[in-house]
Protein backbone atom coordinates (compact mmCIF):
# COMPACT_ATOMS: atom_id res chain seq x y z
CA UNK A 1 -46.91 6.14 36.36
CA UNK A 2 -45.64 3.49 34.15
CA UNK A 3 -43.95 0.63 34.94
CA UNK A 4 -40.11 -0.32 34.40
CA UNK A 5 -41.13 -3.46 31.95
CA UNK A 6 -43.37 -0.52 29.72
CA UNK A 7 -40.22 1.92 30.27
CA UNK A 8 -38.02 -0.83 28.77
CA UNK A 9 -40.33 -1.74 26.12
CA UNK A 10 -40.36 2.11 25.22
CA UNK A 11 -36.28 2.60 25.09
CA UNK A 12 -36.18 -0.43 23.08
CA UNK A 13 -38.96 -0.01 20.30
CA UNK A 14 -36.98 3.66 20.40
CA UNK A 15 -33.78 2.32 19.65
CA UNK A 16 -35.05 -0.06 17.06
CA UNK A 17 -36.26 2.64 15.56
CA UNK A 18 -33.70 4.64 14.69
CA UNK A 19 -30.85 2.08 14.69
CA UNK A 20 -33.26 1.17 11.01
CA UNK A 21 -33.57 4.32 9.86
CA UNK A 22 -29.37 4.91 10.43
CA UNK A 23 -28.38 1.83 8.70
CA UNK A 24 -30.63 2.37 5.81
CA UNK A 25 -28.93 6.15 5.66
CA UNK A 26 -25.69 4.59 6.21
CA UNK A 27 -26.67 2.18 2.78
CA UNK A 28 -27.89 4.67 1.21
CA UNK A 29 -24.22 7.25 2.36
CA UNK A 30 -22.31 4.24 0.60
CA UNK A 31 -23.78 4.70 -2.24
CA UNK A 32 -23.62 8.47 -2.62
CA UNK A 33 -19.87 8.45 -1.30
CA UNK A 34 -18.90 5.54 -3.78
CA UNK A 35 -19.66 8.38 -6.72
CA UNK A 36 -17.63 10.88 -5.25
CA UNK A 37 -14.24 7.71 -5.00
CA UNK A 38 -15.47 6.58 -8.25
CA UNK A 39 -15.16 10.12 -10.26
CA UNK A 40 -12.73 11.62 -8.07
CA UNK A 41 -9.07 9.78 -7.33
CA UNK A 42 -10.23 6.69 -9.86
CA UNK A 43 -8.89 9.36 -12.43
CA UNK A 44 -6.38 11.70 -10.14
CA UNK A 45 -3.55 10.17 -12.58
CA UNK A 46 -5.22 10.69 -15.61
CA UNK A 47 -6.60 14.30 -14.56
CA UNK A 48 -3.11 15.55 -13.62
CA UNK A 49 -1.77 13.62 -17.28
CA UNK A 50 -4.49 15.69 -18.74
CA UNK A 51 -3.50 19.11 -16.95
CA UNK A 52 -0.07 18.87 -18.25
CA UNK A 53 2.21 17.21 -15.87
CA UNK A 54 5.64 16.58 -16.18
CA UNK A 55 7.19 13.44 -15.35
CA UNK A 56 8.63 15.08 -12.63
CA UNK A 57 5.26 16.59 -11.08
CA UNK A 58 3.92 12.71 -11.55
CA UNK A 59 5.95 11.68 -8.85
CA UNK A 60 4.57 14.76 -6.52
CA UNK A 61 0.95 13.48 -7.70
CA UNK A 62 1.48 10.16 -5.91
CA UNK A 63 3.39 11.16 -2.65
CA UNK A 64 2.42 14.23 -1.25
CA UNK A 65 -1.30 13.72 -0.97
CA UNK A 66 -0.24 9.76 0.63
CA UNK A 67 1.86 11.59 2.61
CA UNK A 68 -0.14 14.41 4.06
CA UNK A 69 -3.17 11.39 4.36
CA UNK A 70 -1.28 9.36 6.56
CA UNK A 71 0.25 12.38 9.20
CA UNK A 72 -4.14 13.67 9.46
CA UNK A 73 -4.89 10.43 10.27
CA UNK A 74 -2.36 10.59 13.12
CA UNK A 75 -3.68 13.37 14.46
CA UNK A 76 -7.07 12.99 13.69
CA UNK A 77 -7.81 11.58 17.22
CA UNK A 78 -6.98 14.42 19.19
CA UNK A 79 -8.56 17.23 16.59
CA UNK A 80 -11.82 15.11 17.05
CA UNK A 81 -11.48 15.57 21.02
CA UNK A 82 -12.61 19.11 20.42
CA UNK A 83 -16.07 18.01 17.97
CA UNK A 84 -18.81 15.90 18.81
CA UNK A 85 -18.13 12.78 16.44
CA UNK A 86 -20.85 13.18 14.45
CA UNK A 87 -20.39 16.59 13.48
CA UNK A 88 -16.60 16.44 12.71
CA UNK A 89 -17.15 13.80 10.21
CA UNK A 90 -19.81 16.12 8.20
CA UNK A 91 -17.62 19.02 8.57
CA UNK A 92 -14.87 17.14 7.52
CA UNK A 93 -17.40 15.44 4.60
CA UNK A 94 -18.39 19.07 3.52
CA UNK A 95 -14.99 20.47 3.13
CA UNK A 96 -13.96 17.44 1.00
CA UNK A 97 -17.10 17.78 -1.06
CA UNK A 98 -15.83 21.94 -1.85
CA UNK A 99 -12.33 20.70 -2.26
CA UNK A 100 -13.78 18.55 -5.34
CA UNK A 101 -15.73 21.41 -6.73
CA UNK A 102 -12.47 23.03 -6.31
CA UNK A 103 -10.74 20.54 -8.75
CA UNK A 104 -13.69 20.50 -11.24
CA UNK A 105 -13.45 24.11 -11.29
CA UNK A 106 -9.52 23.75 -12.23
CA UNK A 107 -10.72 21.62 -15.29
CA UNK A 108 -12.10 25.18 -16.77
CA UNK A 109 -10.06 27.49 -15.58
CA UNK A 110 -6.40 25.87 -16.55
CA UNK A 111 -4.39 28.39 -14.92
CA UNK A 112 -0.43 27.93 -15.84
CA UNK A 113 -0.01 26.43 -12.07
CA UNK A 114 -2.72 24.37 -12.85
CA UNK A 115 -0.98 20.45 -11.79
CA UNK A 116 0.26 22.57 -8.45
CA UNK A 117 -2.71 23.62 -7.41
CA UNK A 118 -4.34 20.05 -7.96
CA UNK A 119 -1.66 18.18 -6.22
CA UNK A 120 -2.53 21.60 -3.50
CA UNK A 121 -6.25 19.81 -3.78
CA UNK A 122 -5.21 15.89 -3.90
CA UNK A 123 -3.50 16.96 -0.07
CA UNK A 124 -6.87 18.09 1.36
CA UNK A 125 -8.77 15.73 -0.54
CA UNK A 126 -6.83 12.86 0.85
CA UNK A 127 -6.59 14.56 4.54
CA UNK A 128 -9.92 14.99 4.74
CA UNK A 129 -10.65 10.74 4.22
CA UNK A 130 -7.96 9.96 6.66
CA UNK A 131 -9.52 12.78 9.44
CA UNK A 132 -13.24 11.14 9.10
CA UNK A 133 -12.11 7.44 8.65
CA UNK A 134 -11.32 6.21 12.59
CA UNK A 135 -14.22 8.19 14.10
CA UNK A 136 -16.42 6.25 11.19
CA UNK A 137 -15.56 3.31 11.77
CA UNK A 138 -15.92 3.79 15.60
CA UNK A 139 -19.24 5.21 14.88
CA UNK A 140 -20.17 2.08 12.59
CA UNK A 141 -18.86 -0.46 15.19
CA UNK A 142 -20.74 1.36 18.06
CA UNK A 143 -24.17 0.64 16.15
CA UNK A 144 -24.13 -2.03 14.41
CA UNK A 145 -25.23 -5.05 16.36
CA UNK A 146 -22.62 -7.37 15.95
CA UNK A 147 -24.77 -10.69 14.87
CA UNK A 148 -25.49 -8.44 11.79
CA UNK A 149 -22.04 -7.11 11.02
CA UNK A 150 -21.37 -9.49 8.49
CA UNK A 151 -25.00 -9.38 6.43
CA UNK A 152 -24.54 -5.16 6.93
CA UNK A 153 -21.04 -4.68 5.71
CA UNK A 154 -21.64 -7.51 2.85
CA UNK A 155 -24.39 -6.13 1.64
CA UNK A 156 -23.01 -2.32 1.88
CA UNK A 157 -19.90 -3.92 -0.22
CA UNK A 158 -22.24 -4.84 -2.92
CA UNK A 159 -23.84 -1.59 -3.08
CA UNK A 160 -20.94 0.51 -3.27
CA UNK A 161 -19.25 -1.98 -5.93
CA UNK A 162 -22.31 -1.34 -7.87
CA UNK A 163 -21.94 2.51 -7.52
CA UNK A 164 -17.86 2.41 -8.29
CA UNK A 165 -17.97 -0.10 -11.35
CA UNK A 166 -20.80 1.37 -12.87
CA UNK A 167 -19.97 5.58 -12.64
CA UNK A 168 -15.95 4.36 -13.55
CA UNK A 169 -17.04 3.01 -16.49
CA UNK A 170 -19.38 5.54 -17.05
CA UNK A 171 -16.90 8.38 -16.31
CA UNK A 172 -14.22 6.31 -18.99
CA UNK A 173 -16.91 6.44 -21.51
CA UNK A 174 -17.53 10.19 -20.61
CA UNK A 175 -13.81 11.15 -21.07
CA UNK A 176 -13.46 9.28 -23.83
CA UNK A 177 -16.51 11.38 -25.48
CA UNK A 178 -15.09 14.67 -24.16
CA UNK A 179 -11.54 13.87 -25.52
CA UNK A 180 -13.03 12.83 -29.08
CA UNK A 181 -14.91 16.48 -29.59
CA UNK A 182 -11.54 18.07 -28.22
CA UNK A 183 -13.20 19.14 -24.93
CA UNK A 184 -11.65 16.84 -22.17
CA UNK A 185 -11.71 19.48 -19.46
CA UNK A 186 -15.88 19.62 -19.39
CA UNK A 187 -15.23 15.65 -19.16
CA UNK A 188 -13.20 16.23 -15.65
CA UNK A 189 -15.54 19.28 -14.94
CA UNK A 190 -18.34 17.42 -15.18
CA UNK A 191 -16.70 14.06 -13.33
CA UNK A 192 -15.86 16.08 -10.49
CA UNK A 193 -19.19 18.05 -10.52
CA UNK A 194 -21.04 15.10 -9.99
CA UNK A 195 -18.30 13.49 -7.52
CA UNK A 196 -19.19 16.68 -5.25
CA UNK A 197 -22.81 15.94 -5.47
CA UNK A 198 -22.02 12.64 -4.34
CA UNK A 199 -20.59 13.77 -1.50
CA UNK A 200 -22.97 16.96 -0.61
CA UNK A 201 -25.44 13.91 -0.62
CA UNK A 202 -23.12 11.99 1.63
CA UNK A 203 -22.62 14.67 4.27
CA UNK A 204 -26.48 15.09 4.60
CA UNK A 205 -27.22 11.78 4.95
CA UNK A 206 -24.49 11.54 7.70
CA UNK A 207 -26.18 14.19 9.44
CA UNK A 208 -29.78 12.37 9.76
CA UNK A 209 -27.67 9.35 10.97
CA UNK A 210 -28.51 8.60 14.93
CA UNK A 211 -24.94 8.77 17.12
CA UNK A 212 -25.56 7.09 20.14
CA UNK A 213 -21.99 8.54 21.49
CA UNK A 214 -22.51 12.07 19.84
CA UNK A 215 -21.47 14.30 22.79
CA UNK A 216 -18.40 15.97 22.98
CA UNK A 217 -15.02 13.82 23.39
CA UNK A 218 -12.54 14.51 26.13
CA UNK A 219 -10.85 18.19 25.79
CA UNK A 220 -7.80 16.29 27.74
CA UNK A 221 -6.65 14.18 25.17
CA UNK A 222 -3.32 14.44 24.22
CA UNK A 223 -1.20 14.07 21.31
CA UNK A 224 1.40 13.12 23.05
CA UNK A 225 -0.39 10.24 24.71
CA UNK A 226 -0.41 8.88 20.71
CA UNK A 227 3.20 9.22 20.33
CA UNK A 228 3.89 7.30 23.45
CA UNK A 229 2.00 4.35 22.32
CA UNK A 230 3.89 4.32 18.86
CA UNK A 231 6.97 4.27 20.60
CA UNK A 232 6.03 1.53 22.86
CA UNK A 233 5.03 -0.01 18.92
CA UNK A 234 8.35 0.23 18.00
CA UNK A 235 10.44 -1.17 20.09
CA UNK A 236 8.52 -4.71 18.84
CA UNK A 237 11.24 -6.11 16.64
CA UNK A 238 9.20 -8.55 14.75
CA UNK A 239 6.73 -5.28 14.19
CA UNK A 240 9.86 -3.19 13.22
CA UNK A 241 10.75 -5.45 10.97
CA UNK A 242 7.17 -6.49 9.61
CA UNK A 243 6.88 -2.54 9.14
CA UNK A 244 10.19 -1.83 7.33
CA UNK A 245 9.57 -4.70 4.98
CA UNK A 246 6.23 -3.24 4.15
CA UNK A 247 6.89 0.59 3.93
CA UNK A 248 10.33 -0.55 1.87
CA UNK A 249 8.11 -2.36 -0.95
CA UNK A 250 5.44 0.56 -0.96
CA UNK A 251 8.09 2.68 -1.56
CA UNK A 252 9.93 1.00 -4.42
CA UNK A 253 6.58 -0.02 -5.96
CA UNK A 254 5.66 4.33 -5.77
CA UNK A 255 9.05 4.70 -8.17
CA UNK A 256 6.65 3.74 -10.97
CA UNK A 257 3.56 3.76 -10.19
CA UNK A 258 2.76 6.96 -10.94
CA UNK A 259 4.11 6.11 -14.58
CA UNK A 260 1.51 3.34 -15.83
CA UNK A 261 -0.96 5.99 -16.33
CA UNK A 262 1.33 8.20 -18.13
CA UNK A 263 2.57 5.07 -20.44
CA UNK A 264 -1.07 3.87 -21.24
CA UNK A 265 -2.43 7.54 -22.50
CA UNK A 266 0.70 9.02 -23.61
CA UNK A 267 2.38 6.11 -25.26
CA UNK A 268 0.11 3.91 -26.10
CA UNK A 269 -3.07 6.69 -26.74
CA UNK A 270 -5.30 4.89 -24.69
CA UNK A 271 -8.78 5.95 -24.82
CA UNK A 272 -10.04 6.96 -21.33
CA UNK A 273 -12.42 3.72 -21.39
CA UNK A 274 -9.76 1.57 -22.79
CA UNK A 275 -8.02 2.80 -19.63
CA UNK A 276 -10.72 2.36 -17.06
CA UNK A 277 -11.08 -1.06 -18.30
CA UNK A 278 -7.39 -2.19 -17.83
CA UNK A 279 -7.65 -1.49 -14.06
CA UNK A 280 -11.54 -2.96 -13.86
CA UNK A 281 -9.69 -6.02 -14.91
CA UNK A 282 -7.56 -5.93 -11.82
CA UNK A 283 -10.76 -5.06 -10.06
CA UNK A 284 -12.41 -8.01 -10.65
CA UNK A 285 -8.95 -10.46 -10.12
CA UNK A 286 -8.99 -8.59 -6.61
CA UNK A 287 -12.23 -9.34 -5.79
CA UNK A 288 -12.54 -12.80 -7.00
CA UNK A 289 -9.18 -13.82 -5.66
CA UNK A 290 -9.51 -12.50 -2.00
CA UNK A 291 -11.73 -15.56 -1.18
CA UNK A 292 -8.77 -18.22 -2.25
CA UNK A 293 -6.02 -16.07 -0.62
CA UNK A 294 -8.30 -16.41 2.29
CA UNK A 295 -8.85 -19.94 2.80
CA UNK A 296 -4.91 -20.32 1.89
CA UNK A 297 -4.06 -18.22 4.26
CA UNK A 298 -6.29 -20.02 6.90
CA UNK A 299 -4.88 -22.74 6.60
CA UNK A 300 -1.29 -23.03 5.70
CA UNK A 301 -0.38 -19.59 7.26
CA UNK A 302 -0.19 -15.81 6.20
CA UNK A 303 3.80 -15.90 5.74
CA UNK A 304 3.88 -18.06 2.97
CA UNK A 305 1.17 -16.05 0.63
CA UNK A 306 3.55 -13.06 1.83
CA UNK A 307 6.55 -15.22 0.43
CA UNK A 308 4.79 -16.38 -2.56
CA UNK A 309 3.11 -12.58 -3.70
CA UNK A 310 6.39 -10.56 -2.65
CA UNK A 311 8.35 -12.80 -5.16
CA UNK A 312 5.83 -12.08 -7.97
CA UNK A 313 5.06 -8.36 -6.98
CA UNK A 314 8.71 -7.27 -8.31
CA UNK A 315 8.01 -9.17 -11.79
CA UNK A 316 4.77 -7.27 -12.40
CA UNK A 317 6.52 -3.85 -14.13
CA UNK A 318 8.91 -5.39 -16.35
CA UNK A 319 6.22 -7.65 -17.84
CA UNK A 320 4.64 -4.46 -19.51
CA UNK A 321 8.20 -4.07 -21.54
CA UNK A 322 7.22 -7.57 -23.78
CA UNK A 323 4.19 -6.16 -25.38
CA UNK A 324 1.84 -3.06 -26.00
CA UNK A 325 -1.34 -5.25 -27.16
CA UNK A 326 -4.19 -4.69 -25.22
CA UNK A 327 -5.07 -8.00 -24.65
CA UNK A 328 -1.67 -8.53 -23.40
CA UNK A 329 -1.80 -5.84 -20.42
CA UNK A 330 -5.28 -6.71 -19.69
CA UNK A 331 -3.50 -10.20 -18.68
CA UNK A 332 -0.60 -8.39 -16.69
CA UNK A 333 -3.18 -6.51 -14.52
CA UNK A 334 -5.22 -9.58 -13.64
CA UNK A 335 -2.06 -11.02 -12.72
CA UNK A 336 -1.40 -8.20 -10.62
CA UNK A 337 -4.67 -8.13 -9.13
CA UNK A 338 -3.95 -11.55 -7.68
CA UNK A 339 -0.79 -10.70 -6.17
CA UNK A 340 -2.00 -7.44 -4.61
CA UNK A 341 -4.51 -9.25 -3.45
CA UNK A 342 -3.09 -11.95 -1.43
CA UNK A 343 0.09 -9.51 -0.13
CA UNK A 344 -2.25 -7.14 0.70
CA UNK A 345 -4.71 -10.02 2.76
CA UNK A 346 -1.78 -12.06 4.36
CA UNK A 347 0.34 -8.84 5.44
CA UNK A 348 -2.90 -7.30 7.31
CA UNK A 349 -3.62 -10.75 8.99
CA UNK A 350 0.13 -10.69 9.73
CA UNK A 351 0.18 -7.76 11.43
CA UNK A 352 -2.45 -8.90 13.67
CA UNK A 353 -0.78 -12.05 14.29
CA UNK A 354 2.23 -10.41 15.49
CA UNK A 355 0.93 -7.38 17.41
CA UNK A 356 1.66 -8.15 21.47
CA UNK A 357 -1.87 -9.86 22.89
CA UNK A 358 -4.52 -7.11 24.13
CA UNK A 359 -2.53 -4.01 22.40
CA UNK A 360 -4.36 -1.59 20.66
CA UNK A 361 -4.02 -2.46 17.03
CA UNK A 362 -5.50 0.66 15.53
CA UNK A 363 -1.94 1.91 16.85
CA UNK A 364 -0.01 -0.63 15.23
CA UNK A 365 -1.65 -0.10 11.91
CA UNK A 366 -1.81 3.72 12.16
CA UNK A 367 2.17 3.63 12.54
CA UNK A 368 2.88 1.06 9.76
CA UNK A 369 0.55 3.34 7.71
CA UNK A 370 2.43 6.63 8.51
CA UNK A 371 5.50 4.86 7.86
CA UNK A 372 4.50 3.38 4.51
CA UNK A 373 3.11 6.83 3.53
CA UNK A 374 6.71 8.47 4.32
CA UNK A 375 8.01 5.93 1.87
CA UNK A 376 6.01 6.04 -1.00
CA UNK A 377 6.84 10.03 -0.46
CA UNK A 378 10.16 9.51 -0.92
CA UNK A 379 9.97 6.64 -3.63
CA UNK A 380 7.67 8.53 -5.85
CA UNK A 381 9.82 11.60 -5.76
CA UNK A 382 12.48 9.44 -6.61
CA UNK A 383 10.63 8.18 -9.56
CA UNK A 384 9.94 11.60 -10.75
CA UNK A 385 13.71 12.42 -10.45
CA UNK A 386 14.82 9.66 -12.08
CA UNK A 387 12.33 9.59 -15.21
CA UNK A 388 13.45 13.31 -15.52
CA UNK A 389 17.31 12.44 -15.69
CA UNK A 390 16.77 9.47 -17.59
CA UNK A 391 14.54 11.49 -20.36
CA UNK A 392 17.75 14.25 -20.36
CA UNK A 393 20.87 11.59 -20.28
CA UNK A 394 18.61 9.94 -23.24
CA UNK A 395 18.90 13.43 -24.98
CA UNK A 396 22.62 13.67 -24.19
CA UNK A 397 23.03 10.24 -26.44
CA UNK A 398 20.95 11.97 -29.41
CA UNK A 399 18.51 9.36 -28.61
CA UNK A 400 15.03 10.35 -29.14
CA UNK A 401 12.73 8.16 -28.14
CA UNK A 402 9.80 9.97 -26.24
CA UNK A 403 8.76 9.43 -22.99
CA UNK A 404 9.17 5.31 -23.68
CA UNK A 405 12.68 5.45 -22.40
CA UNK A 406 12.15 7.33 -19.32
CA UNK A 407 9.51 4.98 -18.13
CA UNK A 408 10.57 1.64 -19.12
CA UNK A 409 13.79 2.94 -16.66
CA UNK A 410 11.47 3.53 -13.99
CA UNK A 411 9.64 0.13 -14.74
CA UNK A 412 13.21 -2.04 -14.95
CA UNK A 413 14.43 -0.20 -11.60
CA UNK A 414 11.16 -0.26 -9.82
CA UNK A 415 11.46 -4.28 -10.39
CA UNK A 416 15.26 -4.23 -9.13
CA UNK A 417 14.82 -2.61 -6.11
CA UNK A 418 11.49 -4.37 -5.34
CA UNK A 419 13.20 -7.82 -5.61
CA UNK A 420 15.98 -6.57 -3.28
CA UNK A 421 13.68 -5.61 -0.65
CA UNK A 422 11.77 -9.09 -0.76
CA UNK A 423 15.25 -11.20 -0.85
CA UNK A 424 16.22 -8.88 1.99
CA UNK A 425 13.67 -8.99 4.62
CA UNK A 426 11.66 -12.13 3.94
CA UNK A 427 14.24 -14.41 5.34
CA UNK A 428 13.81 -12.11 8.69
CA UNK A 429 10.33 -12.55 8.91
CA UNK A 430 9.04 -15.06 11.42
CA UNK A 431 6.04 -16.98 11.05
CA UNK A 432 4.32 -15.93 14.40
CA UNK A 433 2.19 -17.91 16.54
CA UNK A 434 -0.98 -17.62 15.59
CA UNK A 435 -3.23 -16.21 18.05
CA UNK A 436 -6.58 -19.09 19.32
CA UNK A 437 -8.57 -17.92 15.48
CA UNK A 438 -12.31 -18.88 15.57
CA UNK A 439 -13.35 -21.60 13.39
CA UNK A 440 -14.09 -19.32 10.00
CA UNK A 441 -12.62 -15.92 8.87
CA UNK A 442 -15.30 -14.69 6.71
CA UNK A 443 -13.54 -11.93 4.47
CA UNK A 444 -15.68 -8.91 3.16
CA UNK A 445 -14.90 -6.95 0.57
CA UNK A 446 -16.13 -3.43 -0.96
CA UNK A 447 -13.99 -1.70 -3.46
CA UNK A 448 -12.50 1.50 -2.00
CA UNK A 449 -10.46 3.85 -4.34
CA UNK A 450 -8.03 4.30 -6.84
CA UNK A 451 -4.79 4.31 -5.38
CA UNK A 452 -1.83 5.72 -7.57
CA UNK A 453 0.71 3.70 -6.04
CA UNK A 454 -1.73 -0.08 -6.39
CA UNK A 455 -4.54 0.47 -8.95
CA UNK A 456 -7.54 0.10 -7.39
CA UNK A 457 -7.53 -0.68 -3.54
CA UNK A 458 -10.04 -3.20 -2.00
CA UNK A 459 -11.51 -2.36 1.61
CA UNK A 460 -11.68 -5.25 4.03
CA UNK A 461 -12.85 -6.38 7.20
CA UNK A 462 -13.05 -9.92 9.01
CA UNK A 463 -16.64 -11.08 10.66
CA UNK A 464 -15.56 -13.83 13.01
CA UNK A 465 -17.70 -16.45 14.98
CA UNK A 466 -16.03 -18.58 17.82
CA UNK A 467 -16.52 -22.34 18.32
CA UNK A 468 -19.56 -21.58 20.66
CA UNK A 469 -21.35 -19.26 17.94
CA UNK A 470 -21.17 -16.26 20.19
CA UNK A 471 -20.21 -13.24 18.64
CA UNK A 472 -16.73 -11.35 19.47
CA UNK A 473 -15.51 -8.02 18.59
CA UNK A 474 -13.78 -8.34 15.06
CA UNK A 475 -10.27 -7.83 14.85
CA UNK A 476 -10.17 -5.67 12.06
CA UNK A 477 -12.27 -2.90 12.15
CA UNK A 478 -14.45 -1.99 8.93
CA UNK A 479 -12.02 -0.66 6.50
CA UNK A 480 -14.42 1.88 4.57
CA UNK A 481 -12.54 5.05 2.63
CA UNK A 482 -15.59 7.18 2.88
């Protein structure tokens, strides 16, 4: 009979084992997911543009799917309680992957309802990311070990850069080749055939992943229990006010958002690659900027990078009204990367500055999601409303200047409203005591996916080491879109 010491030697060379073989699949997941964010909502603007949307049906592009993201990530805990965790994120995986042959097959087909039934698509697409994305990163933070965390998740964030860069380029250059023989629908047919492959590939290599914590969840869980907690959330007023400030600039930024797109291929006749390239170039600000933001955040605190970007976030749209070179808006989006990039990195670290000590944050960040979401709903329907009246009072005067007028309306009022909300709540914002920090905040990065309301979003997490080197549980969990 063997002995407990061979017993223990067993369970451990077993566990080894397969924790290598799941973190090389989980490597080797980034990289097939990254293809399906890289050819999928990197061009839901343009795809809906090339569909035939009206500036109107723009606005639904950006909101609804946001919207409808945000409420199945709500209840995404308690429609897991009834799956093991493993197999609702490859269901949910699965059904993404035939919602994206779905929209390929649209490409072809063209059917008059064509931009509905995408923005019908874009809802499931996005609810399917926000159903999978707690329960992964519960499943990545049960296995990996957390001295490795940081060399795991850095690494996986070079990978799926990799991945994204290269197929958005690729998929630009693609585009671009399909629009110049007059065949731009077997460009987004074939983009979003291989974005399903990607994530076909990403479902099965979810399923050879190991779950430690793969049996079923508690049938007892109740919704209810979640609504509870965000009303316990609420009634923070230094959260309330954190949150109204952030959901009020998401939703006067989602006024023109949507419209960027429409103004580089429709007004300036971008190519497809001359458009990818304008957002790699906030890409790459994003990326190299995070660091800085970081270290300036660290030390001098996270209000005043939220003081400093929220005063140049409002400037960003009217700069695009001084000049239609290239060059020049290449310049405007670096410049925006950097100040998406620090508001972005100073209002997540503020939010966990601020939350009560030993709360749950996942609640306080799933109810300043849902409540951003609900605005960018409303501000990107008002966008489409307004662009609409605008284009028909511009009519009225006999003055016919194209879709220009319409958008550089959205662009001047989009920068109004933004600079009220930042003159409104920043004075209200306290700079919180900051919480005992370790002695670094390591920031990772891995690009995550085109949002319509930001450009591209970057993912982030923190890897943090106290004074004693002994590892503690991160305070941000791995932010990965799958």
């Amino acid at each position: 009979m063997p002995d407990k010491d061979h017993i223990h030697q067993h369970c451990r060379r077993a566990r080894a084992s397969w924790l290598r073989g799941t973190l090389r699949r989980s490597q080797q997941e980034a990289a097939a997911s990254s293809t399906m964010t890289a050819t999928s909502d990197n061009f839901f603007n343009a795809y809906a543009i090339s569909l035939g949307a009206s500036l109107g049906q723009m606005g639904w592009v950006a909101g609804l799917p946001q919207l409808f993201g945000s409420v199945a990530q709500l209840i995404s805990v308690w429609l897991a309680s009834h799956f093991s965790r493993k197999q609702f994120i490859v269901i949910c995986a699965l059904l993404q992957a035939l919602v994206v042959v779905m929209m390929g097959a649209l490409a072809a087909w063209a059917p008059d309802n064509a931009v509905w039934l995408f923005i019908a698509l874009a809802v499931g697409y996005h609810g399917f990311i926000n159903l999978i994305q707690p329960h992964w990163r519960a499943w990545m933070g049960s296995i990996v070990p957390q001295r490795r965390r940081g060399a795991f998740f850095a690494a996986r964030t070079r990978l799926t850069m990799v991945a994204s860069l290269s197929v958005f380029v690729l998929g630009g250059g693609l585009l671009t080749l399909s629009q110049h023989w007059g065949m731009t629908w077997l460009g987004f047919t074939l983009l979003f055939s291989f974005a399903a492959m990607g994530r076909f590939t990403s479902a099965w290599l979810l399923w050879q992943m190991h779950d430690p914590d793969d049996s079923g969840k508690d049938k007892d869980i109740a919704f209810i229990v979640t609504l509870k907690n965000f009303k316990l959330a609420w009634q923070d007023s230094c959260f309330r006010k954190y949150s109204l400030f952030i959901a009020s600039m998401q939703g006067m930024v989602a006024i023109s958002a949507p419209y960027f797109a429409v103004y580089m291929l429709e007004v300036l006749h971008f190519s497809y690659l001359e458009f990818v390239i304008v957002s790699v170039a906030s890409i790459v600000t994003q990326f190299i900027s995070l660091s800085f933001w970081g270290r300036f955040s660290d030390k001098f605190g996270n209000r005043y990078v939220m003081v400093f970007t929220s005063c140049l976030i409002p400037i960003l749209p009217l700069l695009w009204l001084f000049s239609a070179d290239y060059g020049y808006i290449i310049l405007v989006q670096a410049l925006s990367g950097l100040a998406w990039s620090g508001f972005t990195l100073s209002t997540a670290n503020y939010l966990y500055d601020i939350r009560p000590h030993q709360s749950d944050f996942a609640t306080y960040a799933a109810l300043q999601a849902a409540l951003g979401a609900g605005f960018v709903f409303i501000g990107a329907l008002a966008g489409g409303l307004i662009t609409v009246s605008s284009a028909e009072l511009l009519i009225w005067f006999k003055q016919d200047i194209g879709l220009t007028g319409p958008i550089f309306t959205v662009f001047v009022l989009s920068t109004l409203l933004r600079s009220l909300v930042s003159y409104w709540f920043l004075p209200k914002l306290d700079e919180p005591k900051v919480r005992p920090r370790p002695e670094l905040l390591k920031v990772i990065f891995r690009i995550g996916r085109f949002n319509a309301i930001t450009g591209m979003s970057l993912d982030w997490l923190t890897v943090v080491k106290d004074s004693n080197k002994k590892p503690r549980n991160d305070p941000h969990p791995p932010q990965d879109t799958q």
